[in-house]
Protein backbone atom coordinates (compact mmCIF):
# COMPACT_ATOMS: atom_id res chain seq x y z
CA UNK A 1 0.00 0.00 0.00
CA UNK A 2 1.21 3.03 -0.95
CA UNK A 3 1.52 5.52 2.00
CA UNK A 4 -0.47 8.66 1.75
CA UNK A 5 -3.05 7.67 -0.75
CA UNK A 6 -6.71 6.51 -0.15
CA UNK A 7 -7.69 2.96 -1.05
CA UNK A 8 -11.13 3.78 -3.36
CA UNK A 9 -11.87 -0.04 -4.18
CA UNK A 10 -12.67 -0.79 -0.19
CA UNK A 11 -13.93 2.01 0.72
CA UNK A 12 -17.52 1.90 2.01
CA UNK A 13 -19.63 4.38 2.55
CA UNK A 14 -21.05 5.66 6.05
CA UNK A 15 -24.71 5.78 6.75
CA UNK A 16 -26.25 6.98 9.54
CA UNK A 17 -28.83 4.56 11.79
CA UNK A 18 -32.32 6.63 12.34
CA UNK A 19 -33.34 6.71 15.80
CA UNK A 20 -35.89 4.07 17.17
CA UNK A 21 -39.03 4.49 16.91
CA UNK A 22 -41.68 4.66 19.97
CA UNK A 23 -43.97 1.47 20.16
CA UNK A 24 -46.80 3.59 20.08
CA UNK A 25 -46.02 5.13 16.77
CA UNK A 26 -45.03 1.85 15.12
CA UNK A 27 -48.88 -0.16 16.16
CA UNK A 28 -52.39 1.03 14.83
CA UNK A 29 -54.21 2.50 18.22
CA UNK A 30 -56.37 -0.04 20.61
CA UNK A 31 -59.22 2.20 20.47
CA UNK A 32 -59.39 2.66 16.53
CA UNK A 33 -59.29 -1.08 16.25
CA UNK A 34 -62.23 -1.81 18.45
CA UNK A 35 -64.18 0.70 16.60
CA UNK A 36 -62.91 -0.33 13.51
CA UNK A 37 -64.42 -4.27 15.07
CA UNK A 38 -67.41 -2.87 16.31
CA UNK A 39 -68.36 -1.17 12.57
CA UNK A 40 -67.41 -4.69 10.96
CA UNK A 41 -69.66 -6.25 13.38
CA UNK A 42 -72.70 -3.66 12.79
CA UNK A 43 -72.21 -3.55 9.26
CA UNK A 44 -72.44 -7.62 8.69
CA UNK A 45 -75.31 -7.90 11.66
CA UNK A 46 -77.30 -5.00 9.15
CA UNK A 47 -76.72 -6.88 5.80
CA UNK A 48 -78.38 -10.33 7.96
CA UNK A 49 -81.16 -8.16 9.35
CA UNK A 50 -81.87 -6.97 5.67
CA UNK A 51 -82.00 -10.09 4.21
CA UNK A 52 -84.05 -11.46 6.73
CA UNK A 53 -86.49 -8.86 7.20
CA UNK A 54 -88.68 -9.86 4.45
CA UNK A 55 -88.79 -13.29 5.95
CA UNK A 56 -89.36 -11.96 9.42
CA UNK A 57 -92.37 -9.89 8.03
CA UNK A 58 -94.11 -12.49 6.35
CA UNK A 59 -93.46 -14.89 9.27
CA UNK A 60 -95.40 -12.32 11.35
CA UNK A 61 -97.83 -11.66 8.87
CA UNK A 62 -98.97 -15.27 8.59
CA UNK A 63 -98.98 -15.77 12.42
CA UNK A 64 -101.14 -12.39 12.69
CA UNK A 65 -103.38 -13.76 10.20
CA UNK A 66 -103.68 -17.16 12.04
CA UNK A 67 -104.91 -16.02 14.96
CA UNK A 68 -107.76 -13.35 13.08
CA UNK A 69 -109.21 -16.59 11.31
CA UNK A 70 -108.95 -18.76 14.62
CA UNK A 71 -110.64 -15.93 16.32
CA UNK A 72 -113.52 -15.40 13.22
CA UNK A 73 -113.81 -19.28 13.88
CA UNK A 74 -114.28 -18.54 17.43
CA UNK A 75 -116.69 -15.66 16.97
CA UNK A 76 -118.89 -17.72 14.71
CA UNK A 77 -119.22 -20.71 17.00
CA UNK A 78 -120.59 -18.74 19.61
CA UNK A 79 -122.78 -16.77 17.73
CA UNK A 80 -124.39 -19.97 16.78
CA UNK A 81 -124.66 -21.04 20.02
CA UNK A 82 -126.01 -18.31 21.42
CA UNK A 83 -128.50 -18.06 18.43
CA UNK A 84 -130.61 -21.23 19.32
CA UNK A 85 -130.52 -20.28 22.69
CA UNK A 86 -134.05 -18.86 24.18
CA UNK A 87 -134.47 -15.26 24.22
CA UNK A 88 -132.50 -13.56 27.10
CA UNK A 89 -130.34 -15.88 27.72
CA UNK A 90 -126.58 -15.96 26.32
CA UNK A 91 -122.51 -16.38 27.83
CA UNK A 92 -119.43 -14.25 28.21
CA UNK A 93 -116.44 -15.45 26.84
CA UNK A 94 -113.07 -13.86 27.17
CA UNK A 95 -110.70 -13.65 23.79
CA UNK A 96 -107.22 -12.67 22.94
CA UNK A 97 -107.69 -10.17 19.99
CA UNK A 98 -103.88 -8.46 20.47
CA UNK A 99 -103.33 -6.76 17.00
CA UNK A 100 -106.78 -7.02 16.01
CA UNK A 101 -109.73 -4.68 16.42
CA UNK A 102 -113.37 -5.64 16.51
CA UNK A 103 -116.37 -3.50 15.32
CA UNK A 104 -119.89 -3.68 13.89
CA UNK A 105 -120.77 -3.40 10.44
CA UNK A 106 -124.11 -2.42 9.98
CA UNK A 107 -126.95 -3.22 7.66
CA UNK A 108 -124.31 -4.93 5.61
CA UNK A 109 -127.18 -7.31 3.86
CA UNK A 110 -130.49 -6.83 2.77
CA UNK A 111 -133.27 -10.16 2.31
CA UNK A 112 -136.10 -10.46 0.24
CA UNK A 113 -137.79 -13.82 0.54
CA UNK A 114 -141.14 -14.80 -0.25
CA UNK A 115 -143.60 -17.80 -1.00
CA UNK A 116 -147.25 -18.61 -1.65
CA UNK A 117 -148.58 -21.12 1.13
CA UNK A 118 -151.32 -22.86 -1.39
CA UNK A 119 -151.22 -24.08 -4.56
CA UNK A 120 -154.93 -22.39 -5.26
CA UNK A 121 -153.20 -19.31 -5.82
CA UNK A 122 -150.92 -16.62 -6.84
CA UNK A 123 -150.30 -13.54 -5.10
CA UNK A 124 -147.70 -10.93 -5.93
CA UNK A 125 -146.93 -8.05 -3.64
CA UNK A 126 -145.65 -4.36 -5.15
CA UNK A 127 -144.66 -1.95 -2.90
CA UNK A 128 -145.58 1.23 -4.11
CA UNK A 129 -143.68 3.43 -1.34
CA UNK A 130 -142.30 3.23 2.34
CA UNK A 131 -146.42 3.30 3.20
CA UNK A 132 -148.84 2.08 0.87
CA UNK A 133 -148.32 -2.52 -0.61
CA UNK A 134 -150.21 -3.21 -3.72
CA UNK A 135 -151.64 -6.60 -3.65
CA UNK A 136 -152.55 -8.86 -6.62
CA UNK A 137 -154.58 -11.92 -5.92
CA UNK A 138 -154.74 -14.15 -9.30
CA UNK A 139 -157.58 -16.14 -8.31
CA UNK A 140 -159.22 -12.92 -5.40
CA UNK A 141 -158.94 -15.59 -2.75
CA UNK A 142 -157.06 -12.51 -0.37
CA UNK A 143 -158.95 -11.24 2.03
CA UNK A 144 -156.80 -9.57 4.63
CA UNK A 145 -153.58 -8.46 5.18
CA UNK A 146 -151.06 -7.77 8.34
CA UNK A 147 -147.80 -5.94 8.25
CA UNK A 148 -145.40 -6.42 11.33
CA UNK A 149 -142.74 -4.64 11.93
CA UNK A 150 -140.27 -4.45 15.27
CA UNK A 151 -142.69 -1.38 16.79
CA UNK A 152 -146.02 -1.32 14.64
CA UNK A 153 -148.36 -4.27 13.81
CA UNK A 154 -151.34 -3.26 10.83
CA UNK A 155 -154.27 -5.49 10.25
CA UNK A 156 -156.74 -4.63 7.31
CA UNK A 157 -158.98 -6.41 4.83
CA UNK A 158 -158.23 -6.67 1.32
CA UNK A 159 -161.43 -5.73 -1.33
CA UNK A 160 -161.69 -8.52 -3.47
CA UNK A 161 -160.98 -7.79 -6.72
CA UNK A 162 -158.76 -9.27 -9.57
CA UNK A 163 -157.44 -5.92 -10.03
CA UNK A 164 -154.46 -4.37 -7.43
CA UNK A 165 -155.71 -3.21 -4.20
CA UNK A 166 -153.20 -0.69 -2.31
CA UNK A 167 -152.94 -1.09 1.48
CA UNK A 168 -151.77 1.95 3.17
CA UNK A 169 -150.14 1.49 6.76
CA UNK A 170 -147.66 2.81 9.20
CA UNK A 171 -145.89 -0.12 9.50
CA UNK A 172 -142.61 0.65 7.40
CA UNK A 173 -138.99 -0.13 8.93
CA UNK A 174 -135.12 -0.09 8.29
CA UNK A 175 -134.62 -3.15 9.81
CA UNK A 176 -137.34 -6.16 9.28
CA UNK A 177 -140.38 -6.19 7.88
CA UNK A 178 -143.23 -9.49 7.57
CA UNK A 179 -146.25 -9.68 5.19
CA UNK A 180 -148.94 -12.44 5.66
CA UNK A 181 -152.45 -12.60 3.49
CA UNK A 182 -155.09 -14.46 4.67
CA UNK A 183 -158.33 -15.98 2.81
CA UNK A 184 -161.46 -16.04 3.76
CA UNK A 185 -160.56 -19.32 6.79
CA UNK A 186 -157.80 -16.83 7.70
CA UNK A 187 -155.56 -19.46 6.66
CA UNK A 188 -152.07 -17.76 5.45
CA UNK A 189 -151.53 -18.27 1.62
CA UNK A 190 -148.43 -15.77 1.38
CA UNK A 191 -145.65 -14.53 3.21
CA UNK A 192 -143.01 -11.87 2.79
CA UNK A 193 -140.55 -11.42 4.63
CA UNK A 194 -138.12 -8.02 4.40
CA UNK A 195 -134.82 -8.25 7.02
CA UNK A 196 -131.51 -6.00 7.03
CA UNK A 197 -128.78 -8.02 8.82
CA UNK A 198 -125.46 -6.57 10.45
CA UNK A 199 -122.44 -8.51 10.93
CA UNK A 200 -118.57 -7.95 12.52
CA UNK A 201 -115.76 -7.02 11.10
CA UNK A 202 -111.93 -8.44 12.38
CA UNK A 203 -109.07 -5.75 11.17
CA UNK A 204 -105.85 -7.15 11.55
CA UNK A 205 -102.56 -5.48 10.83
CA UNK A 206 -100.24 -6.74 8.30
CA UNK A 207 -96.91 -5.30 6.92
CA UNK A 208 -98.15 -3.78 3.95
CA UNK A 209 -101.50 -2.53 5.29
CA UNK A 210 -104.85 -4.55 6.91
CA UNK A 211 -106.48 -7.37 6.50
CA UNK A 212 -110.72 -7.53 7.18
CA UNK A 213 -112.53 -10.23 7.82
CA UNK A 214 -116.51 -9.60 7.97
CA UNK A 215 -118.77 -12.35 9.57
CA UNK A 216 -122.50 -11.06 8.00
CA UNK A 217 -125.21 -13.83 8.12
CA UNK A 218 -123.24 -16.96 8.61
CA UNK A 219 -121.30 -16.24 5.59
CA UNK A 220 -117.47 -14.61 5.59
CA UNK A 221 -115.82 -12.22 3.12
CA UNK A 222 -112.01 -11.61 3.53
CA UNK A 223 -109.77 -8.85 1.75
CA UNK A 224 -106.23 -9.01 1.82
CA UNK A 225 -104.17 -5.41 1.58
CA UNK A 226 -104.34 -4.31 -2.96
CA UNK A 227 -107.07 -7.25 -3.30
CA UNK A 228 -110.66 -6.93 -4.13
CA UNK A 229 -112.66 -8.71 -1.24
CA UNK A 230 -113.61 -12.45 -2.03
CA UNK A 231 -116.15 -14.56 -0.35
CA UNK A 232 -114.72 -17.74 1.72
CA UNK A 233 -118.27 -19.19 2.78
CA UNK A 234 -121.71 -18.80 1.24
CA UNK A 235 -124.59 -17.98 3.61
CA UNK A 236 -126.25 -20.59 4.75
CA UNK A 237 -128.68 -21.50 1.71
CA UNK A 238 -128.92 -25.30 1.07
CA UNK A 239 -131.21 -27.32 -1.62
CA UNK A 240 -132.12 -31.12 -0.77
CA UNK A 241 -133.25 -33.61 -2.61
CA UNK A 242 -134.66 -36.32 -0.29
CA UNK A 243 -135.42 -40.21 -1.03
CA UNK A 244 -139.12 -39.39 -1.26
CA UNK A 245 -138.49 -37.18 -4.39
CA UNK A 246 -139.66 -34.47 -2.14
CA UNK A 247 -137.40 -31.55 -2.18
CA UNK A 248 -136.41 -28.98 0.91
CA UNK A 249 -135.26 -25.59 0.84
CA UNK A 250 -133.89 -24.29 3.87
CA UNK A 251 -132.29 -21.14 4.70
CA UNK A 252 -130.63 -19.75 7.89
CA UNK A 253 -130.07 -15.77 8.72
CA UNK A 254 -128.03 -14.29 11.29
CA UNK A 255 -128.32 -10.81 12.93
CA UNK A 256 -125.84 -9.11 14.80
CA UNK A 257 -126.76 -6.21 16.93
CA UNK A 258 -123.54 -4.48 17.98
CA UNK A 259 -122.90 -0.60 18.68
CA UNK A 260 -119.54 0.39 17.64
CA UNK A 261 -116.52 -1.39 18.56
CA UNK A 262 -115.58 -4.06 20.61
CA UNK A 263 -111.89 -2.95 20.64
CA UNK A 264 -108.88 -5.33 20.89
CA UNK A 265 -106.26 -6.38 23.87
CA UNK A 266 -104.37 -9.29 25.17
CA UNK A 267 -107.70 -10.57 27.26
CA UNK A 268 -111.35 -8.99 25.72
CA UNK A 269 -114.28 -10.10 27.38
CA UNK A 270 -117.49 -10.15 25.05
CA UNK A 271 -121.11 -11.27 25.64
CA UNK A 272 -123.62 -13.01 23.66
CA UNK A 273 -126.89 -12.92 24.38
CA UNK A 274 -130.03 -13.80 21.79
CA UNK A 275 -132.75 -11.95 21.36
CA UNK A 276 -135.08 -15.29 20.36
CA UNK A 277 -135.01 -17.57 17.06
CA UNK A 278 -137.62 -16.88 14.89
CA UNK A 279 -139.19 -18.96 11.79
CA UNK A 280 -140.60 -17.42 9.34
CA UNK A 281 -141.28 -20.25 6.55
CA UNK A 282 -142.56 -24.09 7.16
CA UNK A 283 -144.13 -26.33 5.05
CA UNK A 284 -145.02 -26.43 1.50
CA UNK A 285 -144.54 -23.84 -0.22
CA UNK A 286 -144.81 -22.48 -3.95
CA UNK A 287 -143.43 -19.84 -6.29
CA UNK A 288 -140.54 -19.26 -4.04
CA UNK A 289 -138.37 -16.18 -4.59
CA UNK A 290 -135.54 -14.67 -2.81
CA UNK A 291 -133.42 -11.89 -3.32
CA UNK A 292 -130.19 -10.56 -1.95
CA UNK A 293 -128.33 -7.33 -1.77
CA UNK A 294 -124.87 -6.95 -0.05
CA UNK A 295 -123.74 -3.59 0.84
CA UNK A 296 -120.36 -4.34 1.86
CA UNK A 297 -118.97 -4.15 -1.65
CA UNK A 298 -119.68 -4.51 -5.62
CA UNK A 299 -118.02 -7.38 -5.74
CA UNK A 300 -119.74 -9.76 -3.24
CA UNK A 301 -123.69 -9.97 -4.42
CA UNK A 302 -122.28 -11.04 -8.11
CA UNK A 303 -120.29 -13.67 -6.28
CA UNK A 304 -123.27 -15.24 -4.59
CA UNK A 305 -125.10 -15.05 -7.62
CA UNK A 306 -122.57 -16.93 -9.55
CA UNK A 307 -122.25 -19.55 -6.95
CA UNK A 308 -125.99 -20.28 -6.84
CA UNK A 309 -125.88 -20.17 -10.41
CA UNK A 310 -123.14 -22.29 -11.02
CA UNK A 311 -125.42 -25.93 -11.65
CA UNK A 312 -128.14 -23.57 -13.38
CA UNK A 313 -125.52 -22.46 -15.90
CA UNK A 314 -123.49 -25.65 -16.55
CA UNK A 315 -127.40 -26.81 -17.57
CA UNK A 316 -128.91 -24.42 -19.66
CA UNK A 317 -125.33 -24.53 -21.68
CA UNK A 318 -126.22 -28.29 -22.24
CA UNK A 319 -129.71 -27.49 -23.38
CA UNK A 320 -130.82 -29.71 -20.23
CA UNK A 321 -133.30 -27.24 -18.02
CA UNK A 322 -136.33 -29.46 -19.11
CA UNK A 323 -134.85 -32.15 -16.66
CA UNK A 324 -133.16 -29.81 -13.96
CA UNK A 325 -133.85 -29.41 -10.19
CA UNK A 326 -132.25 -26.67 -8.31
CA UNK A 327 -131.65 -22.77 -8.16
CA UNK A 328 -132.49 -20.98 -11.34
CA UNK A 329 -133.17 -17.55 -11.90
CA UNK A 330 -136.60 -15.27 -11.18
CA UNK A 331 -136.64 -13.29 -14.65
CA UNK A 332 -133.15 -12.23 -15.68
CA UNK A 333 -131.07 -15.27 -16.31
CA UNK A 334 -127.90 -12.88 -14.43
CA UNK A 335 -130.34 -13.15 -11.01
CA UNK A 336 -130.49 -9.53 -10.88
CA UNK A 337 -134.08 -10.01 -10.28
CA UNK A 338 -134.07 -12.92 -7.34
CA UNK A 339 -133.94 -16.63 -7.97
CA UNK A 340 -136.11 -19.58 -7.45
CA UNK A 341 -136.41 -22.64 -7.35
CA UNK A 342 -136.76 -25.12 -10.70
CA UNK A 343 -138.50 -28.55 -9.18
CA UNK A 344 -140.07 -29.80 -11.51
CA UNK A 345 -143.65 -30.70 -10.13
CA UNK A 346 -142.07 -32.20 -7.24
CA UNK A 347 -143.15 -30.91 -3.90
CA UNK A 348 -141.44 -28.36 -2.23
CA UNK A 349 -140.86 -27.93 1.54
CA UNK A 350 -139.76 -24.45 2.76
CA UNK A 351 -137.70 -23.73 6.01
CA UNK A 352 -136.66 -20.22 7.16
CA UNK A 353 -134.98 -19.26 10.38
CA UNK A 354 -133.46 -16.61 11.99
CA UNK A 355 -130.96 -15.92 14.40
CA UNK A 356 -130.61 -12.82 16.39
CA UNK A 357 -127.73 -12.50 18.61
CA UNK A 358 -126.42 -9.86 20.37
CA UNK A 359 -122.74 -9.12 20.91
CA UNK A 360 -121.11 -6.49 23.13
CA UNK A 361 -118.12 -5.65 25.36
């Protein structure tokens, strides 16, 4: 090595350490990583919760719908009950209607039934206004008249003539109104029979708005929230053909008198108490017409009509009516007008009942 001069091949050059640093500047702070946990945590926890929320809702839906059908089920066992009990006399039952409210609905249906009583004649009954009942006697066997209604009872005697006579009277009502002629023996030979029935309604809350159920008349009409109401049971109308070839028409109503509503809660006491069965048809019975209106909705009088229809229909496509026995129209074959009964010659047997029950908190 050569003595004053700098070896440049080995040389190496000098760098300078930096200073340590702190632990608490090298790790990510305690407190920012919980929170930065706890938002993981939240954020999967709200993606489970909105992807089971629909499920959820329609789980509570159905159970919420359960329990207003179990409780129409209920309802309509102990109006029955308490309809063929004598008058005055009822029970108090205590129900569970959390989530659902319970309230009248009144003169939600509207009956028109009538029948002659004899075979020796016709009579058809017009009613001119709320006070005055033209009355058409075919053979001018009518001789008097009575009018009943729930405050007012008219008795008068009919001119014979085989022209209409008008009988005025005072006897008009809202809510029920019965006709009966006489003949000359005082022997009833036609009835008619005018009742408005009321029913209950069961609201129940759903997710995406209410459900209604309405119990009018032993029959049931349900509307789900954006449907058009639909009819799950028929009133209580049936047609029987017995081994005898002797046929039977039998029909039971049902009126509700409530005032307002019921309410709802985890334990709801109500009371039933009837106001007395009633019949109003027996026996033979001829030109039998009866006519329905249901106020509820548009939808629900076509509905009956097209269930009562349904046999009369299938028929008169097949060119068969010469040979069928069952409901068929009045006039209009659409039932606008009422239907009857199609029986061929074969006696007829009328039965007509009512129910009236009374139902409060």
């Amino acid at each position: 090595m050569i003595p004053g001069c700098v070896n440049l091949v080995n040389r190496h050059t000098v760098q300078f350490a930096p200073h340590r640093r702190r632990d608490d500047e090298r790790a990510v702070s305690e407190v920012l990583g919980v929170v930065m946990l706890l938002a993981m945590v939240i954020t999967i926890m709200g993606g489970v919760w909105v992807f089971l929320n629909p499920y959820l809702s329609d789980f509570e839906d159905n159970t919420n719908w359960n329990s207003a059908t179990g409780l129409a089920d209920r309802i309509e066992d102990r109006i029955e009950v308490a309809g063929n009990a004598p008058e005055d006399t009822g029970f108090r039952n205590t129900l569970a209607i959390q989530s659902t409210a319970i309230r009248s609905v009144q003169n939600v249906e509207h009956w028109t039934i009538s029948a002659d009583l004899t075979e020796s004649d016709r009579i058809n009954l017009r009613h001119v206004n709320d006070t005055t009942i033209g009355v058409l006697s075919a053979n001018e066997t009518a001789r008097s008249i009575t009018v009943q209604s729930p405050e007012v009872f008219v008795e008068q005697e009919i001119t014979v003539s085989h022209l209409e006579v008008f009988i005025t009277h005072n006897a008009s009502s809202a809510h029920w109104m019965i006709i009966t002629v006489y003949d000359a023996d005082n022997e009833p030979i036609h009835r008619q029979v005018m009742w408005t029935l009321s029913g209950l309604q069961i609201t129940t809350s759903l997710g995406q708005g209410e459900h209604q159920i309405v119990l009018m008349n032993n029959a049931r009409a349900e509307r789900f929230p954006n449907e058009a109401w639909k009819v799950s049971a028929m009133p209580l109308v049936e047609f029987d053909r017995m081994a005898n070839d002797e046929l039977r028409l039998s029909m039971l109503l049902t009126d509700i008198e409530s005032n307002g509503s019921i309410g709802s809660g985890s334990n709801v006491g109500m009371q039933f108490v009837s106001q007395g069965p009633l019949t109003l048809f027996t026996g033979r019975a001829y030109n039998v017409n009866f006519n329905v209106f249901n106020a509820l909705h548009d939808v629900i009088t076509p509905q009956y009509h097209s269930n009562w229809l349904a046999d009369y229909t299938v028929q008169r496509s097949a060119g068969t009516l010469d040979t069928y026995i069952g409901f068929s129209p009045y006039e209009r074959a659409s039932g606008a007008d009422g239907f009857s009964v199609s029986s061929q010659s074969l006696p007829l047997y009328f039965e007509v009942d009512i129910q009236r029950v009374e139902v409060s908190r």
